[in-house]
N, C-alpha and C. Protein backbone atom coordinates (compact mmCIF):
# COMPACT_ATOMS: atom_id res chain seq x y z
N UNK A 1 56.21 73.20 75.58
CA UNK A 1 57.30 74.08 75.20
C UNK A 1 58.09 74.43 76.45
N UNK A 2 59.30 74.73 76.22
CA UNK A 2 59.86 74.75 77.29
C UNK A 2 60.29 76.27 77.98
N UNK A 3 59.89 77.33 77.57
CA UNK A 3 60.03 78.77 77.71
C UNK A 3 60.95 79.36 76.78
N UNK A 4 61.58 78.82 75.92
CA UNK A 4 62.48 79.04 74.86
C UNK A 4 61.35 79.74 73.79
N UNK A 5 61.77 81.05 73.65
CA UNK A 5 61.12 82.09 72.29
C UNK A 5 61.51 81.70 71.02
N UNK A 6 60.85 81.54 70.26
CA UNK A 6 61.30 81.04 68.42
C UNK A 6 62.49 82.35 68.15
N UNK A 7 62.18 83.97 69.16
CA UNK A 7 63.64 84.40 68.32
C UNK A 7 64.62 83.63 69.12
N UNK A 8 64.70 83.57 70.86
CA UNK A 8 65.96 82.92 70.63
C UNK A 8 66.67 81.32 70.16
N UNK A 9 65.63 80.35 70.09
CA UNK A 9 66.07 79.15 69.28
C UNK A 9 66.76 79.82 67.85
N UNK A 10 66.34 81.31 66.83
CA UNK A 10 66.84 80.69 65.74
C UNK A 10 68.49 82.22 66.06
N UNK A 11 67.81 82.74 67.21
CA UNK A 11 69.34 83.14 67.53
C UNK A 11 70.69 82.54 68.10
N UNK A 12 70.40 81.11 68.56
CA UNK A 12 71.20 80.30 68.89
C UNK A 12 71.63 79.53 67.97
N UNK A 13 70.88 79.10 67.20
CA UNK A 13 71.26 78.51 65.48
C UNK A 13 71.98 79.56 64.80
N UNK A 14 71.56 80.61 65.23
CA UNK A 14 72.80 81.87 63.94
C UNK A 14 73.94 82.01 64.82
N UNK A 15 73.75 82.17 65.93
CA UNK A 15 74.69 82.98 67.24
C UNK A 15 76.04 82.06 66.38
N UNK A 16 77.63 82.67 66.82
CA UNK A 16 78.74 82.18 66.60
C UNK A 16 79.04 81.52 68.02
N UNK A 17 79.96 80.49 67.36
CA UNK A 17 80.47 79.65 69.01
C UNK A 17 81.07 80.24 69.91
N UNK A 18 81.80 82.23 69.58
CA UNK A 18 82.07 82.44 70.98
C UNK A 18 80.93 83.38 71.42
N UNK A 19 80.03 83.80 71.24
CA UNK A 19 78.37 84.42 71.16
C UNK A 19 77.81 83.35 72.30
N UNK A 20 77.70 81.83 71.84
CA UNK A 20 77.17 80.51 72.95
C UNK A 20 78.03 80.56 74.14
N UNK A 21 79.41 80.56 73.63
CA UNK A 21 80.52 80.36 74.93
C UNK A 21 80.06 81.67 75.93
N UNK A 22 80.10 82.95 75.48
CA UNK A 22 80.04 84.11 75.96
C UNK A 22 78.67 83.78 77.27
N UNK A 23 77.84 83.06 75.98
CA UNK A 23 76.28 83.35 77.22
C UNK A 23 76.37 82.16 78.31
N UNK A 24 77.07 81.30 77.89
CA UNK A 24 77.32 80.35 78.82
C UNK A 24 77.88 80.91 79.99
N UNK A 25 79.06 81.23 79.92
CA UNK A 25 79.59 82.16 80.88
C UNK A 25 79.08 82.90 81.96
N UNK A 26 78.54 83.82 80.95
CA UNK A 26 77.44 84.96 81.91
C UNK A 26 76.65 83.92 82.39
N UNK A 27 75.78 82.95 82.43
CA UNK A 27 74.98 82.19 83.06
C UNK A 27 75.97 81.53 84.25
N UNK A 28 77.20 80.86 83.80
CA UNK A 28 77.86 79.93 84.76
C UNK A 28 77.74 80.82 86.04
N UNK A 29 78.64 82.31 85.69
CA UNK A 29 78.99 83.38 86.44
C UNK A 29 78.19 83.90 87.21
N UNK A 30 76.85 83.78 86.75
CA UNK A 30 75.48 84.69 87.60
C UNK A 30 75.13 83.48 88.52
N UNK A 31 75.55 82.49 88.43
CA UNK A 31 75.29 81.16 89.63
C UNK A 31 76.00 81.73 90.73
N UNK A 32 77.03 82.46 90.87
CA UNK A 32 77.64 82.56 92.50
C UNK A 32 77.24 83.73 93.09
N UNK A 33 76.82 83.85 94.09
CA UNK A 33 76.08 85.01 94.68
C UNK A 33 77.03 85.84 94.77
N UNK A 34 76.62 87.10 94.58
CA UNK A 34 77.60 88.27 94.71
C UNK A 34 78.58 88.60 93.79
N UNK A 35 78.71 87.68 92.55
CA UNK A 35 79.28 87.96 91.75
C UNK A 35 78.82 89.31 90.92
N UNK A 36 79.69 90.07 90.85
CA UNK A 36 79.36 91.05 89.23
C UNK A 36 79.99 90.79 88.07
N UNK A 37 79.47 91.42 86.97
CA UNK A 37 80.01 90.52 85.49
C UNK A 37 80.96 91.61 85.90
N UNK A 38 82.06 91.16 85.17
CA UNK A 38 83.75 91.97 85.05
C UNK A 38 83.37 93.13 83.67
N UNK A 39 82.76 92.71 82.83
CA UNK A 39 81.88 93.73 81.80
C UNK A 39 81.68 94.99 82.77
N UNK A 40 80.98 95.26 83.68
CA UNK A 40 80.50 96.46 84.77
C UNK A 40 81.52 96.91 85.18
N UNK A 41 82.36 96.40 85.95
CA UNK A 41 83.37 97.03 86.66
C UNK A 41 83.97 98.34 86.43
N UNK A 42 84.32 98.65 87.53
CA UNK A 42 85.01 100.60 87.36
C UNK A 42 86.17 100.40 88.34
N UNK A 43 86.67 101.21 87.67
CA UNK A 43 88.42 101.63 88.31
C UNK A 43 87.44 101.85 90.14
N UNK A 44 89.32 101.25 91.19
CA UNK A 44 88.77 101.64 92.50
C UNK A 44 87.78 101.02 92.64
N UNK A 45 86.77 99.65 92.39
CA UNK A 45 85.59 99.56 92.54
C UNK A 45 85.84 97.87 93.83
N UNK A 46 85.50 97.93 94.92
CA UNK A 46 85.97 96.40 95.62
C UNK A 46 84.51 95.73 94.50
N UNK A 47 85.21 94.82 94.75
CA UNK A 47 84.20 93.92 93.78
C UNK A 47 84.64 92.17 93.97
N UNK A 48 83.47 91.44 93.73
CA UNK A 48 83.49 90.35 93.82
C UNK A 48 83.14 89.13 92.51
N UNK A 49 84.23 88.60 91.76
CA UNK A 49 83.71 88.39 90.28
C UNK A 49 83.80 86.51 90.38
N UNK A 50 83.68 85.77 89.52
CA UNK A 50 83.52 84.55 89.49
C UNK A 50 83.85 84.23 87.40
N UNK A 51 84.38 83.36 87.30
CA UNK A 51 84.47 82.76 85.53
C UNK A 51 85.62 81.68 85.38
N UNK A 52 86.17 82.04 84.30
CA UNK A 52 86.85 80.65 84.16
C UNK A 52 88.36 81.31 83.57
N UNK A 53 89.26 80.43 84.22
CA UNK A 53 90.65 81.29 83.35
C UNK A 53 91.07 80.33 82.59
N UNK A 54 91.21 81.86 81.71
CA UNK A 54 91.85 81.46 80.00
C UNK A 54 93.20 81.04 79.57
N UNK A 55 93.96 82.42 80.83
CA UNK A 55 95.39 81.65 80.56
C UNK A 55 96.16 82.05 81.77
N UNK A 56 97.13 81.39 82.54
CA UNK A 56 98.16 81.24 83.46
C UNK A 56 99.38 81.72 83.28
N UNK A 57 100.00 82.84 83.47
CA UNK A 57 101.41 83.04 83.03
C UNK A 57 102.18 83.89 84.17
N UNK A 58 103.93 83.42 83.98
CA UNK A 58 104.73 83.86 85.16
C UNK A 58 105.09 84.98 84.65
N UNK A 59 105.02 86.27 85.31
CA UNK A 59 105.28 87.42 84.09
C UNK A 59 105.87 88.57 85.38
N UNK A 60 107.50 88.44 85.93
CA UNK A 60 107.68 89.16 86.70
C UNK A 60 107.38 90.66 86.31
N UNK A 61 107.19 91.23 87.40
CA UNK A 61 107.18 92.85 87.81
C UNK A 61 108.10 93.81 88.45
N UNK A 62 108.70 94.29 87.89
CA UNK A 62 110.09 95.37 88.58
C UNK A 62 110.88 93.84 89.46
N UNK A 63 110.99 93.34 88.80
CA UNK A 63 112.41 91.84 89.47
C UNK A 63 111.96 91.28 90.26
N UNK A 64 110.10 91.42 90.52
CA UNK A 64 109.64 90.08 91.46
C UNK A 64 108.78 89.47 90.83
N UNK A 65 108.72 88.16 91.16
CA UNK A 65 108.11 87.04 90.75
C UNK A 65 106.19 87.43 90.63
N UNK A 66 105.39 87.41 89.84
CA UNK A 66 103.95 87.52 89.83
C UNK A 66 103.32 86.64 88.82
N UNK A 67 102.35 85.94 89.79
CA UNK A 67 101.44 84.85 88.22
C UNK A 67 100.15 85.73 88.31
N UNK A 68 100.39 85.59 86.65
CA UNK A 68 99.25 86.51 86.28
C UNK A 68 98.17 85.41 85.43
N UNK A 69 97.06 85.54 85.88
CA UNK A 69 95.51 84.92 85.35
C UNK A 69 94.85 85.89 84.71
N UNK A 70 94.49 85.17 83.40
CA UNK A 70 93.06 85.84 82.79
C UNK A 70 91.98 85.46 82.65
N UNK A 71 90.66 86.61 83.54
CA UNK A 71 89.40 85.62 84.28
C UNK A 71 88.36 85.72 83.06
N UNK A 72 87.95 85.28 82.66
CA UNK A 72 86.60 85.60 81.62
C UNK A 72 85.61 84.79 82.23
N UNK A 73 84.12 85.81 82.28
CA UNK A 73 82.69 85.68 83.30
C UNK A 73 81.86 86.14 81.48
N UNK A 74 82.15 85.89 80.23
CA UNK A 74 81.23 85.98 79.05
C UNK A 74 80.83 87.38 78.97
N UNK A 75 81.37 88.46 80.06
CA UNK A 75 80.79 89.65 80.07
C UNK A 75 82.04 90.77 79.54
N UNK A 76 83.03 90.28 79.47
CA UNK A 76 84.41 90.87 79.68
C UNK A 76 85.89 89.83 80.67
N UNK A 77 87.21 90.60 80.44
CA UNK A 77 88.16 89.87 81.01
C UNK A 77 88.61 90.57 82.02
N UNK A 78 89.39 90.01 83.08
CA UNK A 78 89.96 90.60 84.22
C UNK A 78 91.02 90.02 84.73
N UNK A 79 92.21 90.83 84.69
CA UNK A 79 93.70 90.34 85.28
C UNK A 79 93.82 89.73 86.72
N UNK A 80 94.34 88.50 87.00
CA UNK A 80 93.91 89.02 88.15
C UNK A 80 96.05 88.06 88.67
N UNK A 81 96.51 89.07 89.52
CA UNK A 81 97.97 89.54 89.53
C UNK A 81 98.02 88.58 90.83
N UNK A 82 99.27 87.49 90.83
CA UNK A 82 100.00 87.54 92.51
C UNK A 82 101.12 88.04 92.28
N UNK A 83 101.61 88.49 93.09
CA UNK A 83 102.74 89.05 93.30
C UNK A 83 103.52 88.31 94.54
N UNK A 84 104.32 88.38 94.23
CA UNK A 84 105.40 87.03 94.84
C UNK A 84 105.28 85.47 94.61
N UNK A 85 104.90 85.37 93.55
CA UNK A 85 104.38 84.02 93.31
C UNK A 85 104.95 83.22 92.07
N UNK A 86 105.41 82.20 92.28
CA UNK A 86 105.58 81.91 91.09
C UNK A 86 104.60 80.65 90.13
N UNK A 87 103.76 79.94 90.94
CA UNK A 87 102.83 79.28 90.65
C UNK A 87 101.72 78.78 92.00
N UNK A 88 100.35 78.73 91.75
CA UNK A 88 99.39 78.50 93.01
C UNK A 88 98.68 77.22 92.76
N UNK A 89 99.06 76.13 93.21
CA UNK A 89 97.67 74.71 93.11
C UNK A 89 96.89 75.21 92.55
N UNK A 90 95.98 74.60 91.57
CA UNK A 90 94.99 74.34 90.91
C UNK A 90 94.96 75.92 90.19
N UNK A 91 95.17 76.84 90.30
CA UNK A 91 95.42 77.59 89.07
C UNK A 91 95.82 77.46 88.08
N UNK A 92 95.13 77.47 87.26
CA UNK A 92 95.18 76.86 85.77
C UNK A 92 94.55 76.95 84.79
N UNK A 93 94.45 76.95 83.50
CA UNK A 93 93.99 77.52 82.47
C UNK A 93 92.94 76.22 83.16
N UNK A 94 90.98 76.85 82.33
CA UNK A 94 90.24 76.09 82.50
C UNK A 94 89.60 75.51 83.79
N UNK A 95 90.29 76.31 84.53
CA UNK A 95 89.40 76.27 86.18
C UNK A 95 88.84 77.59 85.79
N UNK A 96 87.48 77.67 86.83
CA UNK A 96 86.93 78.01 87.84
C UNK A 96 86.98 78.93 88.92
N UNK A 97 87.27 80.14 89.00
CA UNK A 97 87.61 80.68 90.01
C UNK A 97 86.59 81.82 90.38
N UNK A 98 86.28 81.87 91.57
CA UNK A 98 85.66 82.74 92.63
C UNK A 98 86.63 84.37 93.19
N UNK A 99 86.92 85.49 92.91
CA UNK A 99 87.87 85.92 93.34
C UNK A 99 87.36 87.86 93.87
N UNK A 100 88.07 88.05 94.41
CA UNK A 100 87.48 89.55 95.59
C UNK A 100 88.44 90.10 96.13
N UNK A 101 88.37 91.56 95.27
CA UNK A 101 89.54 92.77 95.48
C UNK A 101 88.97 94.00 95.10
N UNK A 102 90.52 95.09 95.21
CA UNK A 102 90.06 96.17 94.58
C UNK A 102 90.89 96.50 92.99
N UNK A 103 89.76 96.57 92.46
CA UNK A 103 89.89 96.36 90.83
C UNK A 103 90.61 97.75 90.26
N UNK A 104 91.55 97.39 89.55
CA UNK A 104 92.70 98.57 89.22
C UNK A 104 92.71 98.52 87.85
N UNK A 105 92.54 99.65 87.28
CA UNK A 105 92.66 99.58 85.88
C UNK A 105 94.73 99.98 85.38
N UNK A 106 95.08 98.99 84.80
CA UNK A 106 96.55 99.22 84.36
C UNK A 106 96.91 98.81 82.87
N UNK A 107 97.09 100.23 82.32
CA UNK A 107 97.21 99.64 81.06
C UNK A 107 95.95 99.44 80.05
N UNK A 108 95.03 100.24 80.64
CA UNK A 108 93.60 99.58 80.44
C UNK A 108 93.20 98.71 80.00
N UNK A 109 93.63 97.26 81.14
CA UNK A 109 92.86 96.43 81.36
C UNK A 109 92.58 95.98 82.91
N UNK A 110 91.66 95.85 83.08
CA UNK A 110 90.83 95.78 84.94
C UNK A 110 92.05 94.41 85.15
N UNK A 111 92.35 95.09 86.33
CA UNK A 111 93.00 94.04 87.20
C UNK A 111 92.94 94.21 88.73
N UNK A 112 93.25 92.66 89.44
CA UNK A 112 92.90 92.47 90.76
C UNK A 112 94.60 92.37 91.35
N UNK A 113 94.99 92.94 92.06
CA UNK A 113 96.22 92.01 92.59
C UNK A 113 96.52 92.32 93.88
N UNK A 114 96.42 90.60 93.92
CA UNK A 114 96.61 89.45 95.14
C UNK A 114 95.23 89.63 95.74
N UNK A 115 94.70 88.49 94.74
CA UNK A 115 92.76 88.50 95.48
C UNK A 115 92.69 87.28 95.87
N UNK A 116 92.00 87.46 96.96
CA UNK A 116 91.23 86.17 97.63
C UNK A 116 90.63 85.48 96.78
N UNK A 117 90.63 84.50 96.77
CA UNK A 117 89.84 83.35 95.62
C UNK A 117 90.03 82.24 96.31
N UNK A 118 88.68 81.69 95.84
CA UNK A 118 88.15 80.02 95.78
C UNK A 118 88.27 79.75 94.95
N UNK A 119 88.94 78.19 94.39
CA UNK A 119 88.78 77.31 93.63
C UNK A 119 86.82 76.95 93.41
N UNK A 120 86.84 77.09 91.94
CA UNK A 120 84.86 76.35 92.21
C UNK A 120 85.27 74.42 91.64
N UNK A 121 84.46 74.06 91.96
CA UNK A 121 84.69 72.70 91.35
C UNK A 121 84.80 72.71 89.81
N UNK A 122 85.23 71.68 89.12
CA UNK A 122 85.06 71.10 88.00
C UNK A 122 83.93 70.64 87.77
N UNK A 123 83.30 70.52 86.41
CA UNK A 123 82.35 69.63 86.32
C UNK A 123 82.37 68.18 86.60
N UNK A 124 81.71 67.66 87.34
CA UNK A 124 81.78 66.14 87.87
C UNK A 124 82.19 66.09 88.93
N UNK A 125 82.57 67.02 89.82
CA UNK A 125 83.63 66.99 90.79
C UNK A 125 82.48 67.50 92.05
């Protein structure tokens, strides 16, 4: 047997596909050291998060240019803002990103803006 409990095999058979996606996540996410799930986070909090973005969009702010990312780590979502930007290499829906700021709640939803981030690889890559 492989350490798998009979409840969770027949909770993975009931679980819904974003329930699997979700735990996937949280697993991908708990691979990078120092990551915290974006689920935890608190206003004012520096923090260091890791997941995958959902979506890419140019969405100026008071008449300047900002690309805005949405990070999902299966725990919760997190904005994460450039400002002066109008698009960054490999940012893109379906990457990977590594990223570290101070987390601002606006609008109440947690956001980062202008965080340091790593690209993580792709699978195969």
């Amino acid at each position: 047997m492989t350490g798998v409990t009979i409840k969770e095999r027949w909770h993975r058979a009931l679980a819904s596909r974003a329930e699997v996606e979700a735990g996937e996540e949280r697993a991908e996410a708990a691979l990078t050291a120092g990551a915290i799930p974006v689920g935890s986070l608190n206003n004012r909090q520096r923090a260091q998060v890791a997941g995958v973005l959902r979506s890419v969009t140019l969405r100026p702010r008071e008449g300047v240019p900002a690309l805005a990312a949405e990070l999902y780590d299966g725990s919760g979502t997190l904005d994460l803002v450039w400002m002066g930007r109008r698009e960054i290499a490999g940012v893109e829906p379906g990457r990977r990103l590594r990223a570290e700021g101070l987390v601002c709640v606006v609008d109440g939803r947690r956001t980062l803006f202008n965080p340091c981030y790593e690209l993580r690889p792709r699978p195969g890559e």
